[in-house]
Protein backbone atom coordinates (compact mmCIF):
# COMPACT_ATOMS: atom_id res chain seq x y z
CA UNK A 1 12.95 11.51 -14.50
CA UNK A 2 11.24 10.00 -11.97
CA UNK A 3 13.30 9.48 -8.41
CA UNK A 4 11.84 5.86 -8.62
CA UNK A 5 14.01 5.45 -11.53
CA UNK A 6 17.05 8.06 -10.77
CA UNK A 7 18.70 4.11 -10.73
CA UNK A 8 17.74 2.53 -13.64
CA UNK A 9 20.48 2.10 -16.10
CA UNK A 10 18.69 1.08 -19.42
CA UNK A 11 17.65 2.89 -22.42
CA UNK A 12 15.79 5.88 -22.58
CA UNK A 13 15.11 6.07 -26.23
CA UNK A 14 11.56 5.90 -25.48
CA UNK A 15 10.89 8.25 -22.56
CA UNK A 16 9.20 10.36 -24.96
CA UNK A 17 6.88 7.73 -26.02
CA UNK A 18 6.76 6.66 -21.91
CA UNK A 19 4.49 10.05 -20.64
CA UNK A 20 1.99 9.03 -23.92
CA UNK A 21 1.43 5.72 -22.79
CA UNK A 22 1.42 5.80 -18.79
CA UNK A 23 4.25 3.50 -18.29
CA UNK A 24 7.29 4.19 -16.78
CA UNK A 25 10.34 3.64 -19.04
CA UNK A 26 11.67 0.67 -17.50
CA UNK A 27 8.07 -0.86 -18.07
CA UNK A 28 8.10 0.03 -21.57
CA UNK A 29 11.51 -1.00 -22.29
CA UNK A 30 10.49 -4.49 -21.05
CA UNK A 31 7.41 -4.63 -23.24
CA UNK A 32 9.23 -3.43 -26.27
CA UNK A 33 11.75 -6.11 -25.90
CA UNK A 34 9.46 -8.67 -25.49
CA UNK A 35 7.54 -7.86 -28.07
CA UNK A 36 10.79 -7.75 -30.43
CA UNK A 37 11.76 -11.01 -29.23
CA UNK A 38 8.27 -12.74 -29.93
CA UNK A 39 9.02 -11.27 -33.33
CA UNK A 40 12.33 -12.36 -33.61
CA UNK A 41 11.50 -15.84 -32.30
CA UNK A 42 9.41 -16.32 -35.17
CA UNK A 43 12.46 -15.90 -37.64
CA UNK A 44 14.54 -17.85 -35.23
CA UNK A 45 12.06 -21.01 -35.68
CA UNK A 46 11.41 -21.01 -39.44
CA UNK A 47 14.50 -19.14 -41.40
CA UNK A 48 16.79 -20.43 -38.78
CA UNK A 49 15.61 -24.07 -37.96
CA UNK A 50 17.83 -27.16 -37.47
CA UNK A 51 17.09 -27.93 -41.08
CA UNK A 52 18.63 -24.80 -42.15
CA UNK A 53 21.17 -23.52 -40.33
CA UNK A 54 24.03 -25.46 -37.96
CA UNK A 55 23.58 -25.75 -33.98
CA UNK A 56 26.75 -22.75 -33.68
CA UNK A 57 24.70 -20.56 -35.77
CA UNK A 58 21.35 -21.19 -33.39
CA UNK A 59 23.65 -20.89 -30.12
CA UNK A 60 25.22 -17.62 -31.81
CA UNK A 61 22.06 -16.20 -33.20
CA UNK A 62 20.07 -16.50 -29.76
CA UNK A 63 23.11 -15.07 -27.95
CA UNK A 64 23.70 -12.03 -29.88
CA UNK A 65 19.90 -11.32 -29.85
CA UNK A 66 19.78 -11.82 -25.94
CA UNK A 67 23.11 -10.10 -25.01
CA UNK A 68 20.88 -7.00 -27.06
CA UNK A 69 18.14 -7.28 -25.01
CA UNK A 70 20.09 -7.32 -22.17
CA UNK A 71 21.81 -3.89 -22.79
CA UNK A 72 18.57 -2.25 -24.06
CA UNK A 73 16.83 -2.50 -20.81
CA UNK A 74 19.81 -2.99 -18.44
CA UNK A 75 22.71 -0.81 -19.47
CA UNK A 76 26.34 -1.75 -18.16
CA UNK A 77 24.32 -3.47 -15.38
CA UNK A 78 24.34 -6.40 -18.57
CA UNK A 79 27.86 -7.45 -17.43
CA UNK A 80 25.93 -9.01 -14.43
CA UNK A 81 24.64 -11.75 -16.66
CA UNK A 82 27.37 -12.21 -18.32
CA UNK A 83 29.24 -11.81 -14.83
CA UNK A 84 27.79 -14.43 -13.11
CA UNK A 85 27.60 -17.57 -15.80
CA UNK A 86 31.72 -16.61 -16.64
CA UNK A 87 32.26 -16.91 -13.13
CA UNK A 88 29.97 -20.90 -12.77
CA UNK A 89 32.06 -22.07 -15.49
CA UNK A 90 35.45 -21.32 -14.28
CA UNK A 91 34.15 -23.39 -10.95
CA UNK A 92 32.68 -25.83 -13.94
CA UNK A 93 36.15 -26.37 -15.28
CA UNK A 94 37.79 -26.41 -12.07
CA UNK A 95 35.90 -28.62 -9.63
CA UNK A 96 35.37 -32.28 -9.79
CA UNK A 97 32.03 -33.30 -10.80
CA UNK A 98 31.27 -34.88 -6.77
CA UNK A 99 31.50 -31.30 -5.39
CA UNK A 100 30.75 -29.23 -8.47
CA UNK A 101 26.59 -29.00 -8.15
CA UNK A 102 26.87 -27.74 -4.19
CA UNK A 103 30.02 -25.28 -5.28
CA UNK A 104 27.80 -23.62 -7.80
CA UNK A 105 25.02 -23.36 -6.49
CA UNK A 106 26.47 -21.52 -3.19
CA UNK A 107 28.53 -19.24 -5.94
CA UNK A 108 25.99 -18.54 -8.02
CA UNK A 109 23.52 -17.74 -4.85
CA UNK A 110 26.27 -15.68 -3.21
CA UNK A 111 26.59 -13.80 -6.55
CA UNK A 112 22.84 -12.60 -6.74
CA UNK A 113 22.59 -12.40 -3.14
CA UNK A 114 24.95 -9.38 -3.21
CA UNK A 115 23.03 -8.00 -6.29
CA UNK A 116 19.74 -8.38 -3.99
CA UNK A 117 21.29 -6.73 -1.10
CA UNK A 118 22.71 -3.52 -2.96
CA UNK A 119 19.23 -2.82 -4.57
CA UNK A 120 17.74 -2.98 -0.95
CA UNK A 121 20.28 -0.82 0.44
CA UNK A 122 21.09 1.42 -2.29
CA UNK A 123 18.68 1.44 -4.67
CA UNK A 124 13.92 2.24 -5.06
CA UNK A 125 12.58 -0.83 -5.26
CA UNK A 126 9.54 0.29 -6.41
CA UNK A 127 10.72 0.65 -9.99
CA UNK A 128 9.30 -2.77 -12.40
CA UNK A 129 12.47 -3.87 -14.03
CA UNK A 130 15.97 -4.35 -12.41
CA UNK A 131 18.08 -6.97 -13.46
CA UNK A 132 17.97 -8.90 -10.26
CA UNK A 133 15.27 -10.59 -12.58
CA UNK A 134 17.02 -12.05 -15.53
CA UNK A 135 19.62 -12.67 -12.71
CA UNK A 136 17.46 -15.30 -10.37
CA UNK A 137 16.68 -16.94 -13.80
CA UNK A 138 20.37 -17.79 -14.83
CA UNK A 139 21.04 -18.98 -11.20
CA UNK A 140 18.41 -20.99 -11.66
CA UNK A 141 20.36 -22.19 -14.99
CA UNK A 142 23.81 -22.59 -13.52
CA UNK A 143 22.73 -24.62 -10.30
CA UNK A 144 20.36 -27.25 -12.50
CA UNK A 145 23.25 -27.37 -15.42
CA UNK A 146 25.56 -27.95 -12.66
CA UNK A 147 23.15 -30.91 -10.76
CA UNK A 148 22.32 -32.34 -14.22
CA UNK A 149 26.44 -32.59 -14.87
CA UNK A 150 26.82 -34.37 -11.52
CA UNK A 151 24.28 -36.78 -11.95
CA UNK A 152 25.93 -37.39 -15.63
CA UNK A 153 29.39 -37.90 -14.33
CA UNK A 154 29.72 -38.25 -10.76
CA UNK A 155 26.54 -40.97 -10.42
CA UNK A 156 25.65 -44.56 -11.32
CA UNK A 157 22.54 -45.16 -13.28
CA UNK A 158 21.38 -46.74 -10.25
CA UNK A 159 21.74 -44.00 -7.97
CA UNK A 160 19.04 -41.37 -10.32
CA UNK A 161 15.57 -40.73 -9.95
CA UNK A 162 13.99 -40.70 -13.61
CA UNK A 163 14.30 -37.52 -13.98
CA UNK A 164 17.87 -37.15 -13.07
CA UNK A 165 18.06 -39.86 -15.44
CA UNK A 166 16.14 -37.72 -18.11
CA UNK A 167 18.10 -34.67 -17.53
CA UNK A 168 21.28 -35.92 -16.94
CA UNK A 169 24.48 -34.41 -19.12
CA UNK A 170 27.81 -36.76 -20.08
CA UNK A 171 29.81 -33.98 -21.51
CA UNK A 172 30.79 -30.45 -20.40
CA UNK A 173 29.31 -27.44 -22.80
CA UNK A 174 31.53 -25.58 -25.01
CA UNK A 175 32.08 -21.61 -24.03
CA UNK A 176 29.11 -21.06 -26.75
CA UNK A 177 26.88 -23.48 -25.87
CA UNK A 178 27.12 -22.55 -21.97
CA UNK A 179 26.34 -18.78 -22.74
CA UNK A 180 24.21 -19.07 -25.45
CA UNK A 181 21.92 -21.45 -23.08
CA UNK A 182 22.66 -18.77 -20.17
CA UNK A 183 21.65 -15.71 -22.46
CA UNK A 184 19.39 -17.25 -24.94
CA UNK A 185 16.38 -14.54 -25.57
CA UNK A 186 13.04 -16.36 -25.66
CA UNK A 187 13.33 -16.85 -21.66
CA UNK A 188 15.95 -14.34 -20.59
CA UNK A 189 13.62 -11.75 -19.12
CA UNK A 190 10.81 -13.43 -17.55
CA UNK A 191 11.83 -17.19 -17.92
CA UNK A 192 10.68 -19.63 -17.67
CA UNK A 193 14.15 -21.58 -16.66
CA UNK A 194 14.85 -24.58 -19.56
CA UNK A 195 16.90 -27.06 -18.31
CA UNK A 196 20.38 -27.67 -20.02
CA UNK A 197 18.83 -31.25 -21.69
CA UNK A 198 15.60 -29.45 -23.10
CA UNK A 199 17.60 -26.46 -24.42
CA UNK A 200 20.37 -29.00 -26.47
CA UNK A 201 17.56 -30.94 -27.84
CA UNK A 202 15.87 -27.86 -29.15
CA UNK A 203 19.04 -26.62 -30.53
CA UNK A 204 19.86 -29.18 -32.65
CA UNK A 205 16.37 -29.93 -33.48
CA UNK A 206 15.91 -33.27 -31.13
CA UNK A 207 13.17 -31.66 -29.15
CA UNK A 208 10.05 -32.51 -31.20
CA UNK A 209 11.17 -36.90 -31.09
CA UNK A 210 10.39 -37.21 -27.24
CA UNK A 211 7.35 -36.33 -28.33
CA UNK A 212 6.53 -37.05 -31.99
CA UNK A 213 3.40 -38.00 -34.33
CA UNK A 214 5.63 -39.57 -37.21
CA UNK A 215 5.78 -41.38 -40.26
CA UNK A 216 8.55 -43.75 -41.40
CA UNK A 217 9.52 -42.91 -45.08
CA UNK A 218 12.86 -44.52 -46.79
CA UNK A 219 15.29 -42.01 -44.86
CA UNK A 220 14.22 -42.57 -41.68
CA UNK A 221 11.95 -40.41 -39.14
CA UNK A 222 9.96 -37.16 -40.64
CA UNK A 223 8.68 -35.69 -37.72
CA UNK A 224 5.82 -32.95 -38.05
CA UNK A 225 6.40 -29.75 -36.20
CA UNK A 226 2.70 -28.75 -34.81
CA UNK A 227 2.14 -24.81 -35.72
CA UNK A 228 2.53 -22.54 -32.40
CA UNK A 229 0.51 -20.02 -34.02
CA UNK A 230 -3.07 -20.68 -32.37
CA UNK A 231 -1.63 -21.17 -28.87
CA UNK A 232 0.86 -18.13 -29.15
CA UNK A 233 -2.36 -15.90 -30.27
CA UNK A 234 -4.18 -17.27 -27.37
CA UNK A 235 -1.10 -16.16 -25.07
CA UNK A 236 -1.04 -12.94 -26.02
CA UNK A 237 -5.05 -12.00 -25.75
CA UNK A 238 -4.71 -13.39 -22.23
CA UNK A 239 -2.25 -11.66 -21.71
CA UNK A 240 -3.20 -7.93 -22.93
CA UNK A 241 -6.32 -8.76 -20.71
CA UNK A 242 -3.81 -9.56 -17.73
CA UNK A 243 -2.22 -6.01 -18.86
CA UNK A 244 -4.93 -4.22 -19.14
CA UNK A 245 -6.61 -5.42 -15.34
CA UNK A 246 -3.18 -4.27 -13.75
CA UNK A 247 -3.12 -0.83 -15.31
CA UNK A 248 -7.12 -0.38 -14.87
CA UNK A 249 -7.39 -1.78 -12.23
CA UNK A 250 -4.86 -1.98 -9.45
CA UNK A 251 -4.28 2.05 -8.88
CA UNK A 252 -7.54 1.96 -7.19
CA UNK A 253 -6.22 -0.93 -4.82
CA UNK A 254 -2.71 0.01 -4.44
CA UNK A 255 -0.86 -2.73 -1.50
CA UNK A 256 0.30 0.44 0.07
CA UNK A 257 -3.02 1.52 1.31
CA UNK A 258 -2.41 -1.13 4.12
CA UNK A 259 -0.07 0.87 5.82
CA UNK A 260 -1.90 3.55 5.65
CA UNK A 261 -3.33 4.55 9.19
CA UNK A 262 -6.86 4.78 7.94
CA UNK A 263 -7.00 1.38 6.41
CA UNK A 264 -4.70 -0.16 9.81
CA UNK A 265 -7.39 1.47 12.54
CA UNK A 266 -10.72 2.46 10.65
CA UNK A 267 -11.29 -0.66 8.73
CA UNK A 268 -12.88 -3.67 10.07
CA UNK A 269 -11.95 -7.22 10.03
CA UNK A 270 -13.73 -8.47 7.90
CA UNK A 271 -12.66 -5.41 5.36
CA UNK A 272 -9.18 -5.71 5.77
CA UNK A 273 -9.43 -9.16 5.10
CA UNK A 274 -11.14 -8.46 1.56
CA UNK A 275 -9.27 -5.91 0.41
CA UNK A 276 -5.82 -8.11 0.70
CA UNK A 277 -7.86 -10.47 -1.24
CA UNK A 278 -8.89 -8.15 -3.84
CA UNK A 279 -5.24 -6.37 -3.97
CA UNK A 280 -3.06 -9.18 -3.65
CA UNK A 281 -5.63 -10.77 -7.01
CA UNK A 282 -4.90 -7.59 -8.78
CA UNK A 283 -1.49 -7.94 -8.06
CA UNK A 284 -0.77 -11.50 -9.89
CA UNK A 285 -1.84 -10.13 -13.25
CA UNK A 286 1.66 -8.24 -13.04
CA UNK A 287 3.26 -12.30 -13.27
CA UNK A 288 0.36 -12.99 -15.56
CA UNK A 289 1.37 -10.81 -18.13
CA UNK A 290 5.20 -11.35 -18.03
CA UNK A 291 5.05 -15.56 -17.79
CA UNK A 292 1.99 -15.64 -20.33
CA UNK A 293 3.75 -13.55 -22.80
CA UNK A 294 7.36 -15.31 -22.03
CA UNK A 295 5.49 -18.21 -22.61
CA UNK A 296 4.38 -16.82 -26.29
CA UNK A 297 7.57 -15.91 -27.03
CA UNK A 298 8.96 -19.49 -25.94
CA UNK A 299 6.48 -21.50 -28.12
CA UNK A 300 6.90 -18.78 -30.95
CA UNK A 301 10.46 -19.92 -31.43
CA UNK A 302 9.78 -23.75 -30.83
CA UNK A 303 9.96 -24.63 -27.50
CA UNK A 304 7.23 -25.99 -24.81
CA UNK A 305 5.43 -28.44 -27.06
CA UNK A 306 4.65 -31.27 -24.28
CA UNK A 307 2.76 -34.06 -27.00
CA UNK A 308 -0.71 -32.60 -26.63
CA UNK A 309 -0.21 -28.81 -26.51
CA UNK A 310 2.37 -25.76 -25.96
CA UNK A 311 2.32 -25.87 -22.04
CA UNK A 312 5.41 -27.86 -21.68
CA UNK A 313 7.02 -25.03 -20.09
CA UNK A 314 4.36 -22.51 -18.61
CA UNK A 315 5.26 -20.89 -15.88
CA UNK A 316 1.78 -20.51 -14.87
CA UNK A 317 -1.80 -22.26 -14.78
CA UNK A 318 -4.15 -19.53 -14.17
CA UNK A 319 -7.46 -21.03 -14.10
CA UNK A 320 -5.72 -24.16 -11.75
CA UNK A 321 -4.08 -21.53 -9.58
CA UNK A 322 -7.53 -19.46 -9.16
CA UNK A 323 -9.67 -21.72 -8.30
CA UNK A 324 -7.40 -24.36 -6.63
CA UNK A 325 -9.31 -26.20 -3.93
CA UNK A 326 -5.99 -26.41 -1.81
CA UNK A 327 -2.78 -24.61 -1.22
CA UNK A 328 -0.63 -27.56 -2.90
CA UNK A 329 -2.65 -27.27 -6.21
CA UNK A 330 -2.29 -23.35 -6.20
CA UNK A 331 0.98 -23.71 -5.21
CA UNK A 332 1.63 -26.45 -8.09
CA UNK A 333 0.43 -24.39 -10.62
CA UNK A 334 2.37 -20.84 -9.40
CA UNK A 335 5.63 -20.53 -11.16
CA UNK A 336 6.02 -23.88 -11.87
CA UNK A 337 9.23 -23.56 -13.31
CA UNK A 338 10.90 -22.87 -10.40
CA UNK A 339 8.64 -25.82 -8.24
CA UNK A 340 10.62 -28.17 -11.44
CA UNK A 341 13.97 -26.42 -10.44
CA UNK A 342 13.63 -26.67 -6.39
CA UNK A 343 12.33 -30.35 -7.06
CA UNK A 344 14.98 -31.32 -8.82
CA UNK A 345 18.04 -29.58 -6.54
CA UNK A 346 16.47 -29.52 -3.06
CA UNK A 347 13.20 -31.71 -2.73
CA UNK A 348 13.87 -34.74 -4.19
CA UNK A 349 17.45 -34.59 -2.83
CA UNK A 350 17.43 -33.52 0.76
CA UNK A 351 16.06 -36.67 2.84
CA UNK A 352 15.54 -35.07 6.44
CA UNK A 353 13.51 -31.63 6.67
CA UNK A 354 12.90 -31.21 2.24
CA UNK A 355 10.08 -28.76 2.72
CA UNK A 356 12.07 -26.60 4.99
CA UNK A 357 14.84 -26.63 2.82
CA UNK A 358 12.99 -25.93 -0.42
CA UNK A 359 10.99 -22.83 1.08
CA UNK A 360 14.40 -21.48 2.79
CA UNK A 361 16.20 -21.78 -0.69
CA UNK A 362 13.07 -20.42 -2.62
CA UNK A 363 13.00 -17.56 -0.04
CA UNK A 364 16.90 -16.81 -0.07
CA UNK A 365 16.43 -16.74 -4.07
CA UNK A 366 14.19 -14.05 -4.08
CA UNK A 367 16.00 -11.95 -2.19
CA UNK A 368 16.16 -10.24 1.58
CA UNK A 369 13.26 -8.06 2.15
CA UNK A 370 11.65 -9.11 5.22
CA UNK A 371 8.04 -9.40 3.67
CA UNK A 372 9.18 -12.42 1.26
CA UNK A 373 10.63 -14.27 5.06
CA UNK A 374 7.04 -13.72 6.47
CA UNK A 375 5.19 -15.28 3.47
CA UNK A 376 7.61 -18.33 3.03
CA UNK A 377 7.47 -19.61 7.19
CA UNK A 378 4.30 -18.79 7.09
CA UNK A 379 4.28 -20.85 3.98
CA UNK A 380 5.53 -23.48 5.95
CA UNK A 381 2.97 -23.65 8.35
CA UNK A 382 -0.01 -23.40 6.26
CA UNK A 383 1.47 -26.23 3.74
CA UNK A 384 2.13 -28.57 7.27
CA UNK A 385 -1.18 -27.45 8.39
CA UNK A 386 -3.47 -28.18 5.07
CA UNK A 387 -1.93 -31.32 4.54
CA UNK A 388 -2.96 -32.13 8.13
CA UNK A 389 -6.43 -31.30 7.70
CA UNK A 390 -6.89 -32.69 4.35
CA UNK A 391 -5.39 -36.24 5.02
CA UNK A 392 -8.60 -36.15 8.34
CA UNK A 393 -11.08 -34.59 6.72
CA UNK A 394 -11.55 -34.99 3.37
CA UNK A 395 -11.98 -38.91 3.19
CA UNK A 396 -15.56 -37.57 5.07
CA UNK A 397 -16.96 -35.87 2.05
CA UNK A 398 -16.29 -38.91 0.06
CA UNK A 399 -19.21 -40.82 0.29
CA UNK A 400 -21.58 -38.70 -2.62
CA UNK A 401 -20.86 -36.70 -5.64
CA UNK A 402 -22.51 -33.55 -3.21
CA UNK A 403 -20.81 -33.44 -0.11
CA UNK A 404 -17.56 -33.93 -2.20
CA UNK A 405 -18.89 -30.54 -4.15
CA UNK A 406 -19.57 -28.67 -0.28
CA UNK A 407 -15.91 -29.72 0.43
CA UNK A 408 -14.46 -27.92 -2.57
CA UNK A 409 -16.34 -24.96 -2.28
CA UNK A 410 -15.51 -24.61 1.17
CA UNK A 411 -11.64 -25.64 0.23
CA UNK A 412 -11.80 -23.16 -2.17
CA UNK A 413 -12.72 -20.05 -0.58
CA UNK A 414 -10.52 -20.66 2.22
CA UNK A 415 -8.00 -21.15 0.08
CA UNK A 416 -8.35 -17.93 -1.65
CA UNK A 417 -8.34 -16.18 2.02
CA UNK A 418 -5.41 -18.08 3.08
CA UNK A 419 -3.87 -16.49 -0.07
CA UNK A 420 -4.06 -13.22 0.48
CA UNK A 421 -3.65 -13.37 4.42
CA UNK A 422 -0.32 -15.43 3.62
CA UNK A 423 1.30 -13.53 0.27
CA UNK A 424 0.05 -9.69 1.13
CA UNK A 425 3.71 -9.43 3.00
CA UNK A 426 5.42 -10.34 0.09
CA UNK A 427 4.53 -7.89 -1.88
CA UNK A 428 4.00 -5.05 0.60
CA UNK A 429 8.32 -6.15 1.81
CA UNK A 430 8.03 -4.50 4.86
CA UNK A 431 8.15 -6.17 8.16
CA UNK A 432 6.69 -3.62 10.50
CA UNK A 433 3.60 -2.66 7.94
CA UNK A 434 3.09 -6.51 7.46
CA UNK A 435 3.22 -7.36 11.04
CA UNK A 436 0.80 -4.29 12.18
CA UNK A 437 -2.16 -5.38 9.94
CA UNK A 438 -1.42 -8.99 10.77
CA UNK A 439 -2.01 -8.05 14.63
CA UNK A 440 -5.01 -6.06 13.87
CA UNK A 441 -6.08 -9.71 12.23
CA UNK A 442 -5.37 -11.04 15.40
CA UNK A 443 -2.88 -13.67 13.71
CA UNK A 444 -6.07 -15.49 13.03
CA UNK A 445 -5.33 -17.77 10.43
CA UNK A 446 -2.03 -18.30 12.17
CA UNK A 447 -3.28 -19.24 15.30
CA UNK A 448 -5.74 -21.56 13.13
CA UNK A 449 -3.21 -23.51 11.39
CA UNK A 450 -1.73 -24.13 14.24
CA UNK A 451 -4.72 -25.21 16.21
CA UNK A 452 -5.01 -27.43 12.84
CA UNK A 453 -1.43 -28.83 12.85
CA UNK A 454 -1.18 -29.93 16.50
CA UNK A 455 -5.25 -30.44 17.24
CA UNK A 456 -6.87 -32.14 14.26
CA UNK A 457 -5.21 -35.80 14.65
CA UNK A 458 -6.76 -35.67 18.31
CA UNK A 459 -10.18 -34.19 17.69
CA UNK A 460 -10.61 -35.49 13.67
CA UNK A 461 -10.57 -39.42 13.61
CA UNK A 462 -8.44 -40.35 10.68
CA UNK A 463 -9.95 -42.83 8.09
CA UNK A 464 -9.51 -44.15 4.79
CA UNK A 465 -11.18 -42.80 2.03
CA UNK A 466 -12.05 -46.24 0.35
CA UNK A 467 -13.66 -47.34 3.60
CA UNK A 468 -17.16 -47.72 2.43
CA UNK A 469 -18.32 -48.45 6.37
CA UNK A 470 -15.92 -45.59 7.89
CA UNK A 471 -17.51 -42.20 7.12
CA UNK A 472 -20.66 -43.23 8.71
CA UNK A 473 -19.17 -45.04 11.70
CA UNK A 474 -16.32 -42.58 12.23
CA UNK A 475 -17.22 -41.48 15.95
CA UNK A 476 -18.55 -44.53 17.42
CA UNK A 477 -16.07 -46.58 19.94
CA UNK A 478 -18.06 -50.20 18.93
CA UNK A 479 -17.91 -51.76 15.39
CA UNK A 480 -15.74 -52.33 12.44
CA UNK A 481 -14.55 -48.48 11.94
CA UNK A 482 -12.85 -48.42 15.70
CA UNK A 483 -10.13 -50.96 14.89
CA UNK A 484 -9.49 -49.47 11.40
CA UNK A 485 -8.92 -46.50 13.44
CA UNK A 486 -6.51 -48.34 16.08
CA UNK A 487 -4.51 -50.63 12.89
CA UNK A 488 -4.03 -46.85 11.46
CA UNK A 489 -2.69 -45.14 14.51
């Protein structure tokens, strides 16, 4: 045993197998499970359809699987997911639906706070699987069941956005339904978080009609189910290949080398500023594999069909992500289950300082090591900053098909720079290694951002981008473009 996992509770039926294959039990254990599930998923959708079988036997069935799951790689640390949904939906019961969203929320963030903080304190982080995990994705569960069920019964049609319209809920579950949605298997380990509306609808076979190709026949509606199978087979190649980079690949550019002295003193600028490109790249395959193959398993049992394809609930867009041209569309397409979930409890909710808000409840959600504060302020600044610079200077490069291409290019590779310089510290964790190679990068980028925030509305004059005349009189002080200029100031 391995002191990186002298504190990992779940089963070790396969250490043997563990030395064969590289991984570290934990690892394996997670793999195994998943790959059970994607099987089991497949039964779940065809033997066990709403044709078939009654919505209590679907809750039951995808609870008993999950609560297995849940022992197999977590032990008796398993009571913690069952721990923290029993403990929302006595505060469910007992609050009134005006103060019931907030009240869960702050109990169901206290409750994996304290989980965070005793794995910092007491336990390696450096081992893959802890159940911290599974936990952030329930929270994520209790707080949007719990904002859904205000919106049903504490609001006025009115008074909802569309989609608090959409995902709004009249009635309160049932002890089944609420742990069977908290527990259910396809998205217990790796997500992606379903809200309450989508899971119901999929239970009881409702899901396909928001989005149906049908054909009236003399007993109503016959809606055709479109076959996962093609996009679940594409999931899984891409994400062996997303496997097989991170175990190739990423030993030879471990994050750890950055606190190394060698790499802090002997390395040059432009070096260090490459190889947190290269390692932090490396890096993402890890969240590649897990949401890619989540995702399988998800569209293997029947969920995420959108109308057009089995993305409805990806967690990730690789290729958008990649080769984003800005930090908003990399940022977009990053986990974009929880950018749904802090939309729909903090952004579109909060009038006065959203942004803030969303990053400090995004960053409190993933825990306390230091490293994850340092990427999300800096977060802040870079997302104030790039919209900044965008909204001056990209109506510029509107005016031909090539100096719109120059723009992107040059958006894109400083967005992959910005990147690494801005995420490294979130997976190195440390404060005082993060802060040490950021001084020996002479808080560039930092210092740049905030040239950009406070400096480009002076120096960049800010036109429209349909303004034919603008681009080419943007600096002089005569003619049409100078009181476009003053109407928009």
């Amino acid at each position: 045993m391995t002191d990186s996992l002298e504190h990992y509770q779940g089963s070790r039926l396969l250490e043997g197998l563990s030395s064969q294959t590289g991984l570290n039990v934990d690892q394996l254990n997670f793999v195994v499970s998943q790959l059970v599930a994607l099987v089991i998923a497949s039964l779940y959708r065809t033997a066990f359809q709403p044709a078939k079988v009654s919505p209590k036997v679907r809750h039951g069935f995808g609870l008993i699987f999950g609560m297995w799951m849940s022992y197999f790689c977590f032990g008796y640390q398993a009571l913690h997911l069952a721990g923290l949904p029993a403990v929302c939906y006595v505060v469910l019961l007992t609050q009134s639906p005006n103060i019931m969203h907030g009240t869960i929320l702050l109990t169901a963030m206290i409750y994996l706070s304290l989980v965070h903080l005793h794995r910092q304190l007491y336990e390696d982080s450096s081992f893959g699987l802890d159940i911290s995990g599974p936990l952030m994705v329930i929270t994520q569960k209790m707080s949007s069941l719990a904002f859904s069920l205000h919106d049903g019964l504490a609001k006025t049609e009115e008074e909802m956005t569309e989609s608090q319209k959409y995902y709004a809920v009249t009635k309160i579950p049932s002890l089944l339904e609420f742990f069977s949605y908290s527990l259910m298997f396809p998205s217990l380990m790796a997500g992606p978080v379903i809200f309450y509306k989508d899971y119901i609808d999929f239970i009881e076979g409702h899901s396909l009609v928001h989005h149906r190709k049908s054909t009236m026949c003399s007993k109503g509606v016959v809606v055709h189910e479109p076959s996962p199978i093609r996009a679940v087979f594409k999931k899984l190649i891409v994400a062996t290949g997303c496997a097989l980079v991170y175990v190739l690949f990423l030993p030879k550019f471990p994050i750890s080398r950055v606190k190394a002295d060698e790499f802090v003193n002997s390395t040059t600028f432009g070096d260090k500023f490459w190889y947190l490109t290269v390692a932090t790249s490396l890096m993402r395959t890890k969240y590649y594999f897990a949401w890619t193959l989540a995702d399988a398993i998800c569209n293997n049992a029947g969920l995420g069909w959108n109308g057009s394809s089995w993305n409805g609930l990806s967690n990730v867009d690789i290729f958008r992500f990649e080769f984003g041209t800005s930090l908003k569309d990399s940022i977009d397409a990053w986990n974009r289950g929880t950018n749904l979930w802090l939309r729909f409890i903090v952004y579109k909710r909060v009038n006065k300082y959203s942004t803030f808000a969303t990053f400090a409840l995004s960053a409190i959600w993933h825990g306390f090591y230091p490293g994850y504060y340092l990427t999300f302020l800096s977060g802040v600044l870079f997302t104030f900053a790039s919209r900044t610079m965008r909204r001056h200077l990209r109506p510029y490069f509107l005016s031909s098909n090539e100096s719109k291409l120059v723009y992107d290019l040059l958006t894109f590779t400083v967005t992959r720079f910005t990147l690494a310089y801005i995420t490294f510290p979130f997976v190195l964790l440390e404060f005082y290694g993060s802060v040490i190679v950021y001084s020996k990068l002479y808080w560039s980028l930092h210092v740049l951002a905030i040239g950009v925030f406070w400096g480009a509305p002076h120096l960049i004059p800010k036109i429209q981008s349909g303004d034919k005349n603008g681009i080419a009189m943007a600096f002089s002080k005569t003619g049409p473009y100078s009181e476009a200029v003053a109407k928009i100031d």
